[in-house]
PDB file of N, CA and C in Angstrom:
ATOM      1  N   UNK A   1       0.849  -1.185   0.000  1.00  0.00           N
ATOM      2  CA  UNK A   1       0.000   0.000   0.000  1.00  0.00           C
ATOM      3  C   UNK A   1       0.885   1.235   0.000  1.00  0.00           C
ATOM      4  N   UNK A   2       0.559   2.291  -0.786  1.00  0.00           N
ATOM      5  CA  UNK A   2       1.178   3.214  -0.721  1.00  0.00           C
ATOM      6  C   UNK A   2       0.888   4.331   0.258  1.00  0.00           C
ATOM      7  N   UNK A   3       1.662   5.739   0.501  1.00  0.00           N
ATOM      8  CA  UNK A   3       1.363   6.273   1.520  1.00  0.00           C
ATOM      9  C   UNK A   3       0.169   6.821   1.139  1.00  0.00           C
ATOM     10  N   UNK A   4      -0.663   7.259   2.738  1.00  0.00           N
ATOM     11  CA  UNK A   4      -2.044   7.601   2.681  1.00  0.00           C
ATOM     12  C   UNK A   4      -2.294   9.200   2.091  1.00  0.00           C
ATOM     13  N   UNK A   5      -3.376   9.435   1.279  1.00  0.00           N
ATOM     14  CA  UNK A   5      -3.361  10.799   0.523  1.00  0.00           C
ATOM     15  C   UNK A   5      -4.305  11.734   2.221  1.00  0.00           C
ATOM     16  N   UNK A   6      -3.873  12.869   2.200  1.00  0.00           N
ATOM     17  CA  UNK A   6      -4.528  13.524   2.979  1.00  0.00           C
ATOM     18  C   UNK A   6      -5.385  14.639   2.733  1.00  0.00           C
ATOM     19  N   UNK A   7      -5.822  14.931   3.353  1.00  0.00           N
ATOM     20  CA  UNK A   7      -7.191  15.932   2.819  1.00  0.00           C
ATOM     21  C   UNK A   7      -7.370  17.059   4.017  1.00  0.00           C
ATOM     22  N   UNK A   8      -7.124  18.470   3.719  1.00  0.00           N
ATOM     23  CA  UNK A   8      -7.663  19.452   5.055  1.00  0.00           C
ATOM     24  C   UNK A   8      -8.995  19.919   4.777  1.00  0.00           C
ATOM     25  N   UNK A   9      -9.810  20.285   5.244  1.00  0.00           N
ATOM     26  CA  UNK A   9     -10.777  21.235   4.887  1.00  0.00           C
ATOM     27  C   UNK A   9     -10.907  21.974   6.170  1.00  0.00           C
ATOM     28  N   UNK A  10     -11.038  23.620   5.871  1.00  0.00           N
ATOM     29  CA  UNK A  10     -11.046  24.601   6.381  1.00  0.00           C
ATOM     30  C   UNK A  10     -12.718  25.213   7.013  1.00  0.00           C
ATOM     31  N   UNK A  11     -13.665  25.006   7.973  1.00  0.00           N
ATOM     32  CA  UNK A  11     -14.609  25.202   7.803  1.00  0.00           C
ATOM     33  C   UNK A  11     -15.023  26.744   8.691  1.00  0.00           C
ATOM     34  N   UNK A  12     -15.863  27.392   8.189  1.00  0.00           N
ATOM     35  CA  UNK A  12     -16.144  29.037   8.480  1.00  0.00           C
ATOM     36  C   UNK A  12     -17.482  29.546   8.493  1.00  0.00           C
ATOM     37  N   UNK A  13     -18.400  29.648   9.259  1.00  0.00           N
ATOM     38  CA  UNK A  13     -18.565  29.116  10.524  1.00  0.00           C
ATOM     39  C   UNK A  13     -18.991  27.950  10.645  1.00  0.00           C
ATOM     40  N   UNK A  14     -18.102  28.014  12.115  1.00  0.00           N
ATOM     41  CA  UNK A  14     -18.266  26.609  12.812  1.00  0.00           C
ATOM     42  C   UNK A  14     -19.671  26.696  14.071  1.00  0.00           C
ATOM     43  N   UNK A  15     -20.642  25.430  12.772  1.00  0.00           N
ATOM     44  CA  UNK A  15     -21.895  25.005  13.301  1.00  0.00           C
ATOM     45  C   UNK A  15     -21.836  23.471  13.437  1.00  0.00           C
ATOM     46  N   UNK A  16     -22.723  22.895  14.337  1.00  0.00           N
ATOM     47  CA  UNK A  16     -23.087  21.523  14.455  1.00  0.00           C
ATOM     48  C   UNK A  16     -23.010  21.899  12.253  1.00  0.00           C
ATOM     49  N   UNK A  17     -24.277  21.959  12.270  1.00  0.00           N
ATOM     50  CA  UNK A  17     -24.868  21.381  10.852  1.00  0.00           C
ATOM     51  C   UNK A  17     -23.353  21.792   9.461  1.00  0.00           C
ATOM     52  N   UNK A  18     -22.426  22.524   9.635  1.00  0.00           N
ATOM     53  CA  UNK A  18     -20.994  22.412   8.680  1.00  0.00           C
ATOM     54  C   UNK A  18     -20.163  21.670   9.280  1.00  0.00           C
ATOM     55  N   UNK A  19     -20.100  21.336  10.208  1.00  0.00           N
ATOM     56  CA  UNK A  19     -19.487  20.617  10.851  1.00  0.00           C
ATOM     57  C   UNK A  19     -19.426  18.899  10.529  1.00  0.00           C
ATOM     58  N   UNK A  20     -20.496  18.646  10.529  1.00  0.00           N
ATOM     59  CA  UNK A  20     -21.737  17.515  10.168  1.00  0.00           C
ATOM     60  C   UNK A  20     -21.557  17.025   8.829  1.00  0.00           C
ATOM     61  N   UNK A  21     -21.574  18.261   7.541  1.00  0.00           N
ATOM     62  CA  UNK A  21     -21.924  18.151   6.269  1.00  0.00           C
ATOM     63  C   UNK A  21     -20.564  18.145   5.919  1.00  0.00           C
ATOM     64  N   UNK A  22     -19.656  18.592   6.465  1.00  0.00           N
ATOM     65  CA  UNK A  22     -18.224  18.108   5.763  1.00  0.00           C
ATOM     66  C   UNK A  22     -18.023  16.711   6.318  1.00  0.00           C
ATOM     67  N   UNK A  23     -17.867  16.266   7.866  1.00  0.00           N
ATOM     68  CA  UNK A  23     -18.023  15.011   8.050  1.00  0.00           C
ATOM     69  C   UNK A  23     -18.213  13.940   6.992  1.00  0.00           C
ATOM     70  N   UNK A  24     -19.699  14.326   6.517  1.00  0.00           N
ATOM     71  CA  UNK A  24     -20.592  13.071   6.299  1.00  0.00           C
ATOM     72  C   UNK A  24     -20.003  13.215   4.141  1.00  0.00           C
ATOM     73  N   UNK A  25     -19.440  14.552   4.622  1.00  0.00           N
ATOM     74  CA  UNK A  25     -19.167  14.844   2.485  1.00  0.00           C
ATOM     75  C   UNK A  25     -18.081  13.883   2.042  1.00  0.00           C
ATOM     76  N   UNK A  26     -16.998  13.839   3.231  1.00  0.00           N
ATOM     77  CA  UNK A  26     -15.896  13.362   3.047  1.00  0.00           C
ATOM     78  C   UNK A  26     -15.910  12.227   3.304  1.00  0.00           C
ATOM     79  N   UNK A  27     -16.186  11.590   4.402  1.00  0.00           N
ATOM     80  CA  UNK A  27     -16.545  10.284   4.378  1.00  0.00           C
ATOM     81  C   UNK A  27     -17.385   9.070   3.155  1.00  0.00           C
ATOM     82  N   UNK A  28     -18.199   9.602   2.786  1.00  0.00           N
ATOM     83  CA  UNK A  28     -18.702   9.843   1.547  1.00  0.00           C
ATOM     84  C   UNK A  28     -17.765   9.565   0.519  1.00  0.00           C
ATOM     85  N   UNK A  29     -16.502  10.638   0.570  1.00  0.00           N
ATOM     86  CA  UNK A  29     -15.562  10.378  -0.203  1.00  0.00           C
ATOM     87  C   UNK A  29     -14.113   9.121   0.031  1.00  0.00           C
ATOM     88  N   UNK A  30     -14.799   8.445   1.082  1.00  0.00           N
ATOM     89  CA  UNK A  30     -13.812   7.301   1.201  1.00  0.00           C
ATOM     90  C   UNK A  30     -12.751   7.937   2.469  1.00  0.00           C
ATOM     91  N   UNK A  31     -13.003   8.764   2.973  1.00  0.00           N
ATOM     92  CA  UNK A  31     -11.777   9.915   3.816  1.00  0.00           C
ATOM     93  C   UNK A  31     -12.296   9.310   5.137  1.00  0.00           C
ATOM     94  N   UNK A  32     -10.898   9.045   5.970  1.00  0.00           N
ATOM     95  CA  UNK A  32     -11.383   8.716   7.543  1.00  0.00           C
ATOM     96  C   UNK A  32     -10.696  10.111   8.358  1.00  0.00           C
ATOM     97  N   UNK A  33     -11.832   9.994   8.789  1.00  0.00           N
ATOM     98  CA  UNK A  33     -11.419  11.304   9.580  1.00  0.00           C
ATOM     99  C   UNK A  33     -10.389  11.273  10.961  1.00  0.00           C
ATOM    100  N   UNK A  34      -9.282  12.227  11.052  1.00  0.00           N
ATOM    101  CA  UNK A  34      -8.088  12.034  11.611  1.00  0.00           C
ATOM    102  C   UNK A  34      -8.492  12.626  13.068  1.00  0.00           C
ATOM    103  N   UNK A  35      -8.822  14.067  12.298  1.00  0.00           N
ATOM    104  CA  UNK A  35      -8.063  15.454  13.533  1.00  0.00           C
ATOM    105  C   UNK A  35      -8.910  16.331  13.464  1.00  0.00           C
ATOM    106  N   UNK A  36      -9.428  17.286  14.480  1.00  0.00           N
ATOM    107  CA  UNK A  36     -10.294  19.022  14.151  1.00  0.00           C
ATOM    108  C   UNK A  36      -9.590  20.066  14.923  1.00  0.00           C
ATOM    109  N   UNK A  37      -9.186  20.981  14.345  1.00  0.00           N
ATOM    110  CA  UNK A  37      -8.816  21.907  15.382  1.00  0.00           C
ATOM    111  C   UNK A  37      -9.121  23.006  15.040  1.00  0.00           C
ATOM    112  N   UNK A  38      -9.508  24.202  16.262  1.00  0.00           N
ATOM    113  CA  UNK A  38     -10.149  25.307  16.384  1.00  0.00           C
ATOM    114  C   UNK A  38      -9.292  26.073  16.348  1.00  0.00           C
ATOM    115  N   UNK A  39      -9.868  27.029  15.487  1.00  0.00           N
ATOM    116  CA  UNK A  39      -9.292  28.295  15.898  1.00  0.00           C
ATOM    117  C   UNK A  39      -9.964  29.312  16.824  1.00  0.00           C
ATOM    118  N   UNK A  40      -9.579  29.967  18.005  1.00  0.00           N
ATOM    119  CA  UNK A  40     -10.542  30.975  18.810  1.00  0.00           C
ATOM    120  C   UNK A  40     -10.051  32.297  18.842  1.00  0.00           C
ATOM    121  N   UNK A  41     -11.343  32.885  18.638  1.00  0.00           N
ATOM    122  CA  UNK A  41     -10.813  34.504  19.184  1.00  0.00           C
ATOM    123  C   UNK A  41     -10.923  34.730  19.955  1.00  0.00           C
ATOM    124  N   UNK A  42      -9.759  36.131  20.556  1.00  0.00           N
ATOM    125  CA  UNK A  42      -9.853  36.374  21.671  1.00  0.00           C
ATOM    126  C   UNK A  42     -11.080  37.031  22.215  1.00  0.00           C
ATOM    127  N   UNK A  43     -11.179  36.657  23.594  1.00  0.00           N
ATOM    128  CA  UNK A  43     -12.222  37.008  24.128  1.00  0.00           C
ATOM    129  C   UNK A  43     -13.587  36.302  23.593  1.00  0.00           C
ATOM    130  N   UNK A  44     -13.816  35.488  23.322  1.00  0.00           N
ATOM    131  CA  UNK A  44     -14.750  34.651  22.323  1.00  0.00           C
ATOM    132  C   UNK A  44     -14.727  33.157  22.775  1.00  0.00           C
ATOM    133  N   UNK A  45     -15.661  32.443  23.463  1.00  0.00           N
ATOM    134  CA  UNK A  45     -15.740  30.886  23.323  1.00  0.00           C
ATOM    135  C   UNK A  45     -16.342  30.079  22.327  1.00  0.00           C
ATOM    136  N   UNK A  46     -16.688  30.840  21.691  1.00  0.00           N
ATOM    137  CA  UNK A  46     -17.103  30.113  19.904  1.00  0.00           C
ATOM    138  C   UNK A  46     -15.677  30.397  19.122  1.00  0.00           C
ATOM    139  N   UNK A  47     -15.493  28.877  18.260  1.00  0.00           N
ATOM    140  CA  UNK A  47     -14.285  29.021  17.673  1.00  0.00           C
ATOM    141  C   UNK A  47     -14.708  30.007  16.258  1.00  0.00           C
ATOM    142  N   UNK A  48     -13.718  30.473  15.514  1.00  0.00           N
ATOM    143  CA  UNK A  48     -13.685  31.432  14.522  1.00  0.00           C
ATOM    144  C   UNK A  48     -13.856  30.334  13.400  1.00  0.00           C
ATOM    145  N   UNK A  49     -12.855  29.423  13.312  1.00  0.00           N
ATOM    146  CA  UNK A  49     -13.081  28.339  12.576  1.00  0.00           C
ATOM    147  C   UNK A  49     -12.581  27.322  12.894  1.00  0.00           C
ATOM    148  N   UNK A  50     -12.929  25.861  11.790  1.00  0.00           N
ATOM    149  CA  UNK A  50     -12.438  24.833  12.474  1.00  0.00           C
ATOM    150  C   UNK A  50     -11.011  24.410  11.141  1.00  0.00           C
ATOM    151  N   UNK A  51      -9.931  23.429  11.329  1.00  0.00           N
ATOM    152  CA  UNK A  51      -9.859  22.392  10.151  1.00  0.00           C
ATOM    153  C   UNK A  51      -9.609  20.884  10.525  1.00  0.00           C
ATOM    154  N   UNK A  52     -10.633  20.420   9.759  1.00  0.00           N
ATOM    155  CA  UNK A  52     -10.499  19.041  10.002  1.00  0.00           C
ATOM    156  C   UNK A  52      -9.784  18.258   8.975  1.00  0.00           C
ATOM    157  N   UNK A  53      -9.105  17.484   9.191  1.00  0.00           N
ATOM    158  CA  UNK A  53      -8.384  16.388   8.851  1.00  0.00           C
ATOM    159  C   UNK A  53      -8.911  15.111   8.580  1.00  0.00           C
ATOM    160  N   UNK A  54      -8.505  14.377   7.591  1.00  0.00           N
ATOM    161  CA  UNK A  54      -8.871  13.484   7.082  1.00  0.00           C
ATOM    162  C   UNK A  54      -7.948  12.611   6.091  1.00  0.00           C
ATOM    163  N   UNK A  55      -7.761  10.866   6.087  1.00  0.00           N
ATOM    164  CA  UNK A  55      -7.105  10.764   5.635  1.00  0.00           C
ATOM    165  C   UNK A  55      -7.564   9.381   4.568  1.00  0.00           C
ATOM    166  N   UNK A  56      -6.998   8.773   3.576  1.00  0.00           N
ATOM    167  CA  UNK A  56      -7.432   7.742   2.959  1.00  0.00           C
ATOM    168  C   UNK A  56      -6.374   6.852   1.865  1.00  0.00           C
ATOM    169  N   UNK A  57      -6.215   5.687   1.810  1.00  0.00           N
ATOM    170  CA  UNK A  57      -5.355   4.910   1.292  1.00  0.00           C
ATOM    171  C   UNK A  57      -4.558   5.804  -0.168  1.00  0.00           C
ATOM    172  N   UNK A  58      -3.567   5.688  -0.383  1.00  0.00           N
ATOM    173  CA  UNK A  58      -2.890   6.420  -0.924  1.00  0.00           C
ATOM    174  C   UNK A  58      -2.627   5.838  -3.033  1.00  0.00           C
ATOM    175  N   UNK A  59      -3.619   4.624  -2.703  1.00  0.00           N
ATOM    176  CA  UNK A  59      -3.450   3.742  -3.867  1.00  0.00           C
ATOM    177  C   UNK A  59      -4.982   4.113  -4.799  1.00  0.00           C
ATOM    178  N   UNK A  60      -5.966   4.762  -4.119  1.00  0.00           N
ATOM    179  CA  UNK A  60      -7.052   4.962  -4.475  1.00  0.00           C
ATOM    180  C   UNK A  60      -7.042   5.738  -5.345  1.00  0.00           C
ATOM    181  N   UNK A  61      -8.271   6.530  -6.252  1.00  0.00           N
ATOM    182  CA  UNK A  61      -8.115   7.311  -7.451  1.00  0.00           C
ATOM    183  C   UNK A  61      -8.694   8.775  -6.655  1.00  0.00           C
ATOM    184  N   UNK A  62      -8.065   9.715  -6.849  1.00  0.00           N
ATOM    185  CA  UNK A  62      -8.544  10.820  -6.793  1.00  0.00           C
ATOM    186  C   UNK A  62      -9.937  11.392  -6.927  1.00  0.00           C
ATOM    187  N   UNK A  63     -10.617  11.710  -6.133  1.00  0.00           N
ATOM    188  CA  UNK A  63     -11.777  12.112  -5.986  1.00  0.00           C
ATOM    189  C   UNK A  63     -11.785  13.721  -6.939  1.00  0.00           C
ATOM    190  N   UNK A  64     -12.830  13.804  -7.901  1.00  0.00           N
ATOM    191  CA  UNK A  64     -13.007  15.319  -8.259  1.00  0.00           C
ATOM    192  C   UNK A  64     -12.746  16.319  -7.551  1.00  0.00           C
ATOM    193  N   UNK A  65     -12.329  17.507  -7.725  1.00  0.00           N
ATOM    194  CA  UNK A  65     -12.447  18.963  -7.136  1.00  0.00           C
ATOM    195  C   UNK A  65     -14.097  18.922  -6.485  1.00  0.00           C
ATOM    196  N   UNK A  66     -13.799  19.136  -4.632  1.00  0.00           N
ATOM    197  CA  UNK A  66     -15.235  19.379  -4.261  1.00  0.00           C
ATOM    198  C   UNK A  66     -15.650  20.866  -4.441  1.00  0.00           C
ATOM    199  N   UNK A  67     -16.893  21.390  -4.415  1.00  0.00           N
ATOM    200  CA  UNK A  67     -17.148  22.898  -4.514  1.00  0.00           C
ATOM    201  C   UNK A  67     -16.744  23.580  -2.990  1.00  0.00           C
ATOM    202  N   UNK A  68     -16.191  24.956  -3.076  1.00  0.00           N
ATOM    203  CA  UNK A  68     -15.737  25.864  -2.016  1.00  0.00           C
ATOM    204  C   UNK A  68     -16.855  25.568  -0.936  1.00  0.00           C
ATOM    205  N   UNK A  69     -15.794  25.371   0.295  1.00  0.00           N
ATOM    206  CA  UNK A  69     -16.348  25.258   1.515  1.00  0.00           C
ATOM    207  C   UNK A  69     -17.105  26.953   1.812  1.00  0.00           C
ATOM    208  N   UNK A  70     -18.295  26.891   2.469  1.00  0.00           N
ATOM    209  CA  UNK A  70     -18.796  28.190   2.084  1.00  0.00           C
ATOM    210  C   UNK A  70     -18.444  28.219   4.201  1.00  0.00           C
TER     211      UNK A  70
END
């Protein structure tokens, strides 16, 4: 097996329901999901944004260009 292809996506704002829909987009796309990390502003306990991580066998075929994370 070759090495695993990786995937970031950047999400803005961070809701349950974008949160959710990239989840379930990427998975979808064969992608296991790794990692999420927040970004916070100061003074702010809602993160600004998130990126999650995701990763998938490195032998597989390239998935199309997905449309801009809104």
């Amino acid at each position: 097996m070759s090495e695993p292809l990786y995937k970031v996506v950047e999400v803005s704002p961070v809701t349950e329901e974008s949160l959710e829909r990239v989840l379930n987009e990427r998975a979808g796309q064969g992608y296991g999901f790794e990692s999420i990390h927040f970004v916070m502003r100061e003074g702010s306990h809602r993160p600004a944004m998130a990126y999650l991580f995701f990763t998938r066998g490195g032998d597989e075929e390239p998935e199309p260009p997905a449309p801009a994370e809104a």
